[in-house]
Protein backbone atom coordinates (compact mmCIF):
# COMPACT_ATOMS: atom_id res chain seq x y z
CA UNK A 1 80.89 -48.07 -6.20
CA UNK A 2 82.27 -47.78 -2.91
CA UNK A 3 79.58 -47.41 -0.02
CA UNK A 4 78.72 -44.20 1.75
CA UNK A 5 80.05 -43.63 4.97
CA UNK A 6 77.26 -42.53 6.02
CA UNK A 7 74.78 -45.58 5.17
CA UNK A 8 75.12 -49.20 7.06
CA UNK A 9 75.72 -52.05 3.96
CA UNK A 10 71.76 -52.76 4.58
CA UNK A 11 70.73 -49.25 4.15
CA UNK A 12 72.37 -47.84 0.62
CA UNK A 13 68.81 -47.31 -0.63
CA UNK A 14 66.04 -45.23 0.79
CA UNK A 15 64.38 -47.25 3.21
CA UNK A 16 61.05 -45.30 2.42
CA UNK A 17 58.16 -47.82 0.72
CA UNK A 18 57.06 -46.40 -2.30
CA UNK A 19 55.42 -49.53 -4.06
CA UNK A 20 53.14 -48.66 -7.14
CA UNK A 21 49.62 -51.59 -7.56
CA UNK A 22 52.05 -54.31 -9.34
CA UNK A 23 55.23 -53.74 -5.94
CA UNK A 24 57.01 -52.24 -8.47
CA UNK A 25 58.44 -49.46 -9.98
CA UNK A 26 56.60 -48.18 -13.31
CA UNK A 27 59.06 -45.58 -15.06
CA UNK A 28 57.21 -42.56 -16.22
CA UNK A 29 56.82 -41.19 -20.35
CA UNK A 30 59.53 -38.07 -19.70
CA UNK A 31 62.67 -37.68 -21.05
CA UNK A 32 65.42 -39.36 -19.50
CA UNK A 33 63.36 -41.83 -17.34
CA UNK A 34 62.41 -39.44 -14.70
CA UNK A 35 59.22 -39.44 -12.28
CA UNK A 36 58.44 -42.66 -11.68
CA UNK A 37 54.42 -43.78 -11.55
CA UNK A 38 54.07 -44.32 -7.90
CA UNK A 39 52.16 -43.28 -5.22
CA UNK A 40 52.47 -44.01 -1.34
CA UNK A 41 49.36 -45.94 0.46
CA UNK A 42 47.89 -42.58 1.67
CA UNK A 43 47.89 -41.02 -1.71
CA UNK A 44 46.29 -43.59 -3.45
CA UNK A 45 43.56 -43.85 -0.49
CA UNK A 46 43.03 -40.28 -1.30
CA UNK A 47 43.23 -40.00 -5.33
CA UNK A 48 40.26 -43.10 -4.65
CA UNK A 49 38.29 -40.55 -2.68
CA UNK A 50 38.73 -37.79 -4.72
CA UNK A 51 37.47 -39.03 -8.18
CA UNK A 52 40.16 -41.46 -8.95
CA UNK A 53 42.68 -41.14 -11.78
CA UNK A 54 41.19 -38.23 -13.38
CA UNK A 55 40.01 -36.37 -9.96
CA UNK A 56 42.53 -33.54 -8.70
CA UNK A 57 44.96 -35.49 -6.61
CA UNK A 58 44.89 -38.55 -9.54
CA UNK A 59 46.04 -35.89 -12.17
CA UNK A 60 48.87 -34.80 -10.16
CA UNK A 61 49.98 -38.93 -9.58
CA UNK A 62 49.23 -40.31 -12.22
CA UNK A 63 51.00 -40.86 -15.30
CA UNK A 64 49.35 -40.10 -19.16
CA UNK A 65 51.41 -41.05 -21.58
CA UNK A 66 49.86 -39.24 -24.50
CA UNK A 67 49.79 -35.83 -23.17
CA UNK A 68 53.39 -36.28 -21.46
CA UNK A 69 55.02 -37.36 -24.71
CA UNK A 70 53.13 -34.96 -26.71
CA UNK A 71 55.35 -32.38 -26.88
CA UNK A 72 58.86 -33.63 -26.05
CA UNK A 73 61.65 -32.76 -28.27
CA UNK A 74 59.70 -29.49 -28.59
CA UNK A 75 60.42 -27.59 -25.80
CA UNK A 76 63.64 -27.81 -23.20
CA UNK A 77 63.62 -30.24 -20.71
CA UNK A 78 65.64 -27.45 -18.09
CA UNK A 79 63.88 -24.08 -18.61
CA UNK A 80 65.26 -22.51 -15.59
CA UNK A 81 68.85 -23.32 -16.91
CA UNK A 82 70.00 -24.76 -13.69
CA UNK A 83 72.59 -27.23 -14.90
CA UNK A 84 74.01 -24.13 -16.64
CA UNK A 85 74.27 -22.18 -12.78
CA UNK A 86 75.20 -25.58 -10.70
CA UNK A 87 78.54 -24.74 -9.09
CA UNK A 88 79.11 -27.82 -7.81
CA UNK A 89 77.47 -31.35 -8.13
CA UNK A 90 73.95 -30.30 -6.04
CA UNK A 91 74.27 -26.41 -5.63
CA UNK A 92 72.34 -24.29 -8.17
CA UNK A 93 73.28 -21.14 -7.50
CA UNK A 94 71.66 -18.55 -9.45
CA UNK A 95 70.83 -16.00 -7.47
CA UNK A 96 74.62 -14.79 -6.88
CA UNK A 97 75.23 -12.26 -4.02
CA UNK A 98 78.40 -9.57 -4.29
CA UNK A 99 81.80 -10.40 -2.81
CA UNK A 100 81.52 -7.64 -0.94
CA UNK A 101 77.89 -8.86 0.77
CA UNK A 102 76.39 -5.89 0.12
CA UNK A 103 74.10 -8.05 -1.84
CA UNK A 104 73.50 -11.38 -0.41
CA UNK A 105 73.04 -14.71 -2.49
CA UNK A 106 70.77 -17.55 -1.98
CA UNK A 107 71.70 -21.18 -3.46
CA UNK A 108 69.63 -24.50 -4.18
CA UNK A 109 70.87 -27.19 -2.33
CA UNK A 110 69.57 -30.75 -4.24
CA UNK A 111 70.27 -33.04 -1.72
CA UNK A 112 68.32 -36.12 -3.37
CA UNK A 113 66.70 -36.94 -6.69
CA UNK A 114 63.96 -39.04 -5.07
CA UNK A 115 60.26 -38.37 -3.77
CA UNK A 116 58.24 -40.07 -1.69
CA UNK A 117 55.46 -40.01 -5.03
CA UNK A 118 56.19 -37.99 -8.08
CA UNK A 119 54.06 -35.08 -9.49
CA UNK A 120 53.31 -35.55 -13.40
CA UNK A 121 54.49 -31.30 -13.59
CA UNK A 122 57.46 -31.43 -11.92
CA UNK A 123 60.00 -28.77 -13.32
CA UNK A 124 63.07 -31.27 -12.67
CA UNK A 125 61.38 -34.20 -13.99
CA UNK A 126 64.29 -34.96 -16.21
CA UNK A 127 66.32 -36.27 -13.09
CA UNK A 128 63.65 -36.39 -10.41
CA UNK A 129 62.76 -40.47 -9.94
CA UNK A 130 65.95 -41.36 -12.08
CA UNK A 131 68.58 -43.76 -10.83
CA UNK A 132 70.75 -40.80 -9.48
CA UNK A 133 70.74 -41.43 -5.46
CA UNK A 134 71.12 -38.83 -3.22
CA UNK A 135 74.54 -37.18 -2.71
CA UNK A 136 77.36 -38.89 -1.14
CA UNK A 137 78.97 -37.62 1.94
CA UNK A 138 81.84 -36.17 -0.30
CA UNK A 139 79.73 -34.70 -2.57
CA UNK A 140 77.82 -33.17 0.61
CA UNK A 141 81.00 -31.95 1.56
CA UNK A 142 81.70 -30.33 -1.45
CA UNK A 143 78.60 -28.22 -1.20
CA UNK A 144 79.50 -26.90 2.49
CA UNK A 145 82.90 -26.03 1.18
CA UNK A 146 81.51 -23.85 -1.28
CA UNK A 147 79.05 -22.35 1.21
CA UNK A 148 81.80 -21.61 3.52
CA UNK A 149 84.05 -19.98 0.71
CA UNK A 150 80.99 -17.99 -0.59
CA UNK A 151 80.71 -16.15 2.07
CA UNK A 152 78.13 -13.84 0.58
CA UNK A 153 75.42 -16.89 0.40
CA UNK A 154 73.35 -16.49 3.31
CA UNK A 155 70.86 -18.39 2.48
CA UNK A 156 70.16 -21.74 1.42
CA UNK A 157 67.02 -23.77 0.40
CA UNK A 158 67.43 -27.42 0.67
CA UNK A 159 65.35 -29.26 -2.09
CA UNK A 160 65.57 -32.05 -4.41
CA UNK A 161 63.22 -33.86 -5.28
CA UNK A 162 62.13 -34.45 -1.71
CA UNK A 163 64.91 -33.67 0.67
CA UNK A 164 63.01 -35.50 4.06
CA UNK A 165 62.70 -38.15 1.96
CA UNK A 166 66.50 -38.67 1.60
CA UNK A 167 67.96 -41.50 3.55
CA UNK A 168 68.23 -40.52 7.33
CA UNK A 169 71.47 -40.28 7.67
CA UNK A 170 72.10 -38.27 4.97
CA UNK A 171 69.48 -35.66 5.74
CA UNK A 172 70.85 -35.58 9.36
CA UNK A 173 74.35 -35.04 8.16
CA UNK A 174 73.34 -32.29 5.38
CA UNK A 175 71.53 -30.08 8.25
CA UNK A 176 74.20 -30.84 10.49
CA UNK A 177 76.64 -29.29 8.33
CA UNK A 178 74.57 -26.53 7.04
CA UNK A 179 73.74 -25.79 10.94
CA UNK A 180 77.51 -25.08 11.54
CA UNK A 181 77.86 -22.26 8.61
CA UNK A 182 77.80 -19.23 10.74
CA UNK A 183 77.32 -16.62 7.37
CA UNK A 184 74.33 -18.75 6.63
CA UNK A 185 71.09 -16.80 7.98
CA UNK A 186 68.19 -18.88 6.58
CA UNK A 187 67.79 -22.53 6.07
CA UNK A 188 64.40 -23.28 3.58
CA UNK A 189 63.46 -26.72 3.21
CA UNK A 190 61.42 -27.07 0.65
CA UNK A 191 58.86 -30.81 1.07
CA UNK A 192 56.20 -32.19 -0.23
CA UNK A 193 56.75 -35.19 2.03
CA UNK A 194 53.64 -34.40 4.42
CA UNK A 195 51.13 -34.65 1.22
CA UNK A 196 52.85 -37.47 -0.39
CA UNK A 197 53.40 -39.74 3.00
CA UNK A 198 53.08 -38.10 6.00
CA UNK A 199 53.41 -41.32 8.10
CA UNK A 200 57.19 -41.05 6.80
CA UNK A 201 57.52 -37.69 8.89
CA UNK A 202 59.37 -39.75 11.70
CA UNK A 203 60.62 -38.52 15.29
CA UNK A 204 64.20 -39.05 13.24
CA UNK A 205 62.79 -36.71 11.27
CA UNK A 206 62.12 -33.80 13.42
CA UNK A 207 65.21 -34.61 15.44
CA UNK A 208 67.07 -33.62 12.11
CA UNK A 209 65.44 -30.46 11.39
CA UNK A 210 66.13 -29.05 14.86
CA UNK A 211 69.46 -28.87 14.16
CA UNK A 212 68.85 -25.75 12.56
CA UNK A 213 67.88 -22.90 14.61
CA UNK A 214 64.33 -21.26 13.12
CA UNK A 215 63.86 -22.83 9.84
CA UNK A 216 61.94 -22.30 7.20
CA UNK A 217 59.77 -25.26 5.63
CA UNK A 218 58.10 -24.46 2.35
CA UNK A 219 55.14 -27.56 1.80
CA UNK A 220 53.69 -27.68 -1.60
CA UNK A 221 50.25 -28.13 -1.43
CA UNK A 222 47.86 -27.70 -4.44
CA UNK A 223 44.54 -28.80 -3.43
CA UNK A 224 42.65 -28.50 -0.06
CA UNK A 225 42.00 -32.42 -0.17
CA UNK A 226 45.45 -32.44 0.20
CA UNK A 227 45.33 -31.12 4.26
CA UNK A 228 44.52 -34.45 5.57
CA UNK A 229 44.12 -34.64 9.41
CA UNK A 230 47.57 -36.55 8.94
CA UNK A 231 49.08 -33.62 7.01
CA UNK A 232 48.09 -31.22 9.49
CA UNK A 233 49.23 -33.11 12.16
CA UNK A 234 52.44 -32.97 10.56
CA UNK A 235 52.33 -29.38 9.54
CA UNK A 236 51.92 -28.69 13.54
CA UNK A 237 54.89 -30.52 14.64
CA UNK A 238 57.17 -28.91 12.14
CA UNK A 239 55.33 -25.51 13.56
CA UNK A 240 55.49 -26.42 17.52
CA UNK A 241 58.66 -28.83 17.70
CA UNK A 242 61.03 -27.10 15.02
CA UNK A 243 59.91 -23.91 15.87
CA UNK A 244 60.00 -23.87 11.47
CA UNK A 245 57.87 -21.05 10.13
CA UNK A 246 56.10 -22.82 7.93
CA UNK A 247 54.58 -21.57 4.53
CA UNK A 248 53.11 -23.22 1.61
CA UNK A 249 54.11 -23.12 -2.09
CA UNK A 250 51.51 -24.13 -5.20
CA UNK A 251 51.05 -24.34 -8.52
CA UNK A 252 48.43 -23.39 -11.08
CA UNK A 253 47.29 -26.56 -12.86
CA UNK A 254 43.94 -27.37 -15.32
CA UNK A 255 42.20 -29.73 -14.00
CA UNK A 256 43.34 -29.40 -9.95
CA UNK A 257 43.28 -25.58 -9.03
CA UNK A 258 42.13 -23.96 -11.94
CA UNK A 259 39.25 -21.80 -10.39
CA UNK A 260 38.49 -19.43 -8.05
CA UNK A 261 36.24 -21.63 -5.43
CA UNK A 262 39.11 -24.51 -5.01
CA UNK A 263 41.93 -21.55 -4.18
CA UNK A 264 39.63 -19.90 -1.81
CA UNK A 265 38.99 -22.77 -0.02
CA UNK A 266 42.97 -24.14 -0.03
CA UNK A 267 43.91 -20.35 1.19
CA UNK A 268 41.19 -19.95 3.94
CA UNK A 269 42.60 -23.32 5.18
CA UNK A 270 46.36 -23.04 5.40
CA UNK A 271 45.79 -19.78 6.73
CA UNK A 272 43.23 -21.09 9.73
CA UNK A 273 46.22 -24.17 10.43
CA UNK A 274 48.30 -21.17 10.74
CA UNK A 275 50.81 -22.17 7.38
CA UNK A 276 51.19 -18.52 5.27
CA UNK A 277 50.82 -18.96 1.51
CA UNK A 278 53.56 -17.83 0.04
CA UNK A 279 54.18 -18.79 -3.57
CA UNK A 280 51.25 -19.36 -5.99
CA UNK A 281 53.23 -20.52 -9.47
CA UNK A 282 52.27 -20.49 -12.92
CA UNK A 283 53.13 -24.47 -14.04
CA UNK A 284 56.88 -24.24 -15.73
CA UNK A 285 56.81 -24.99 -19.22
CA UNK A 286 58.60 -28.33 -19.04
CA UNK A 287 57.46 -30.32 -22.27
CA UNK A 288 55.75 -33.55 -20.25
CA UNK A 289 53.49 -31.14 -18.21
CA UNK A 290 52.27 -28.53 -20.57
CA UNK A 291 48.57 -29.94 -20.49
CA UNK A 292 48.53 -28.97 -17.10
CA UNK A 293 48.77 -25.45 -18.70
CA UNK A 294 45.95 -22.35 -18.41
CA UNK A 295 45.82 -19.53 -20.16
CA UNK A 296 47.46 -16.77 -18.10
CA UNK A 297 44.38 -14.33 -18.61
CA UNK A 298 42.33 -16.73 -16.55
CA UNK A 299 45.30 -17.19 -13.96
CA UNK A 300 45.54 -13.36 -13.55
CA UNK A 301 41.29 -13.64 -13.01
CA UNK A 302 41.22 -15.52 -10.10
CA UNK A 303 44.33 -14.42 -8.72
CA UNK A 304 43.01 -10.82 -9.10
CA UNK A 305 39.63 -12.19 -7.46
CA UNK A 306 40.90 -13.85 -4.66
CA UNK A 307 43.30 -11.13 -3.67
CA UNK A 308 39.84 -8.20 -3.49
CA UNK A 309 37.95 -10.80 -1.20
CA UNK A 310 40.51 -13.14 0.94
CA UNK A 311 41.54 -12.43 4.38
CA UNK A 312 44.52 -10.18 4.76
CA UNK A 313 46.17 -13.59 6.70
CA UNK A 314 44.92 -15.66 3.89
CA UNK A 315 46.32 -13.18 0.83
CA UNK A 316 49.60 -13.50 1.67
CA UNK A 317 50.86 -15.18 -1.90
CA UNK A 318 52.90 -14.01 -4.93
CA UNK A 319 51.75 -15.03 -7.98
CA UNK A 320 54.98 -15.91 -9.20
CA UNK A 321 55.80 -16.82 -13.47
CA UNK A 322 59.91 -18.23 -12.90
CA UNK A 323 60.52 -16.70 -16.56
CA UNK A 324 62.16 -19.51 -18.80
CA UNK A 325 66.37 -19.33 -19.87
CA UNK A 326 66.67 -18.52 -16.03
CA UNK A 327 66.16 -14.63 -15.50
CA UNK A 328 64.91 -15.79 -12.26
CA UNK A 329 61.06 -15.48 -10.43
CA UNK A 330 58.88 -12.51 -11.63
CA UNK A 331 56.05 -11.51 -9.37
CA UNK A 332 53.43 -10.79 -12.01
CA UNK A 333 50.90 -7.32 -10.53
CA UNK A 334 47.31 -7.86 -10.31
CA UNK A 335 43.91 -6.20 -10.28
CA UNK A 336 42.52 -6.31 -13.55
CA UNK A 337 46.04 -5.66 -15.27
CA UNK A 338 46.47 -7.12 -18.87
CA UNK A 339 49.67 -8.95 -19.93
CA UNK A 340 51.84 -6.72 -22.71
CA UNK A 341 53.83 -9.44 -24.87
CA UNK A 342 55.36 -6.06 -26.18
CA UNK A 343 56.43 -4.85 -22.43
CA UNK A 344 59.93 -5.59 -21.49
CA UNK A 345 60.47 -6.61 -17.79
CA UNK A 346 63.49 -6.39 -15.76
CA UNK A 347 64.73 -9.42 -13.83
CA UNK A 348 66.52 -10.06 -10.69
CA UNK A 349 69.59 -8.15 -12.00
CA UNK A 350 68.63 -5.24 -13.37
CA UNK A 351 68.77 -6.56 -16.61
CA UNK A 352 65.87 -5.58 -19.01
CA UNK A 353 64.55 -8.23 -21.32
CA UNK A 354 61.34 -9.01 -24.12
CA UNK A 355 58.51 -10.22 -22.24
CA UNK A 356 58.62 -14.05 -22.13
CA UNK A 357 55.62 -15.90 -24.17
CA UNK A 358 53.19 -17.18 -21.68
């Protein structure tokens, strides 16, 4: 393969240390190799102190082979159908504006396939932690082209895996670009860097993501274990030097976040370090992480609960189902309302479908 531009002969692999207890990499149970069973130095100082393997951050990190392979070959490994919307080689783009940009689109920009540790739920673990590298400067290209000649996109989250975990130089040259698109109104970066290694949050870092002017940074955060004094430090620069809004995204899982007292806690926080939940998710049905799974009665409980006593700052999130075969995020009501498998819903385009089963 020839080398990347980009990338110095010494530096064609992410320089971040990931080693797992054995300094190497463990492949993970999913289909097609993906998500890796590795966790940076600060996450497994923290899975020790919070009950170990089968603790809240442990059942995030760490791979169980049983209940991952239990139901593969049952259930689609891409629920979302995003292969079936990616335009180009690392642009989903689902959410399609008009040509006339009366209606604006927003696109998912993959830069990388790798993470600084791996979540057992992740909804892309089919490729996430494979031995796809991040994209090449052409292919990098090739997404800005199709920015520019869309010009109805105006904005663009950057994801991945974990895009401030791609090499340097490629995350500098991504933003760079993307910094250049004038139609382009909002850049979201979406990271779970600052949980999973915050010590790799360099100065190079920051210097990248101040080439774009008022970004967004979406941090996933599930647990309030997870706001280390590290974290936060991080969560302040992105704040203070990028001049980022920052705003967390999380996901309901059994065993981590699956009652009222830990979400209380984990909202009260990010809203008193000044980060605005934003998206609380119901876990994607992806076959390796449908343990992680709770009955949506009890999810629409505590949301309900936790919307009638949390601070107005603190109450900011959607609860958010993204509704399998791709019809996009529905932002499910609350307040003692009772799911109706018989109800149809209408999704991002005005299109009316059956209820999905939940």
């Amino acid at each position: 393969m020839k080398p990347d531009p980009l990338l110095s002969n010494d530096s064609q692999e992410d320089k971040l240390n990931f080693p797992d207890d054995e300094g190497k990499v463990k492949k993970a149970y999913s289909q097609n190799k993906g998500l890796p069973n590795i966790a940076s130095p600060h996450l497994q100082k923290l899975i020790n102190e919070t009950g170990g393997p089968s603790g809240p951050i442990g059942l995030q990190f760490i791979a169980n082979k049983d209940l991952e392979d239990k139901e593969l070959g049952f259930i689609t490994n891409d629920p979302l159908i995003e292969e079936e919307h990616q335009v180009v080689p690392g642009l989903v783009y689902k959410y399609s504006g008009t040509k006339d940009g009366k209606i604006k689109g927003r696109a998912l920009f993959t830069l990388t396939f790798k993470c600084a540790s791996y979540c057992r739920f992740c909804t892309r673990g089919r490729i996430v932690g494979t031995d796809k590298p991040s994209l090449t400067t052409l292919e990098i290209n090739n997404v800005i082209k199709y920015i520019k000649s869309h010009p109805e996109i105006n904005e663009i989250i950057l994801s991945g895996g974990d895009p401030l975990a791609s090499p340097p130089p490629i995350l500098r040259y991504a933003l760079q670009e993307l910094s250049k698109i004038k139609t382009l109104d909002i850049v979201r970066i979406g990271s779970r860097l600052p949980v999973h290694n915050p010590y790799a949050v360099t100065d190079q870092t920051i210097e990248s993501i101040k080439q774009i002017k008022d970004p967004y940074i979406m941090v996933h955060i599930n647990h309030p274990a997870e706001l280390t004094d590290k974290t936060i430090e991080v969560l302040d620069r992105f704040r203070h030097e990028c001049m980022a809004t920052v705003m967390s995204q999380s996901v309901f899982l059994a065993g981590v976040n699956d009652d009222f007292d830990t979400l209380y806690e984990l909202f009260n926080k990010l809203a008193k370090i000044r980060v605005r939940p934003y998206y609380l998710f119901r876990c994607d049905p992806v076959p390796w992480a449908k343990h992680f799974t709770i009955p949506f009665e009890k999810e629409i409980e505590i949301v309900s609960k936790l919307k009638s006593v949390l601070s107005g700052t603190a109450a900011t999130f959607k609860y958010i189902v993204d509704v399998p075969e791709g019809f996009g995020k529905l932002e499910v009501p609350i307040n003692n309302w009772k799911w109706d498998p018989k109800a149809p819903y209408r999704d991002f385009k005005g299109q009316t479908h059956a209820s999905p089963a939940l």
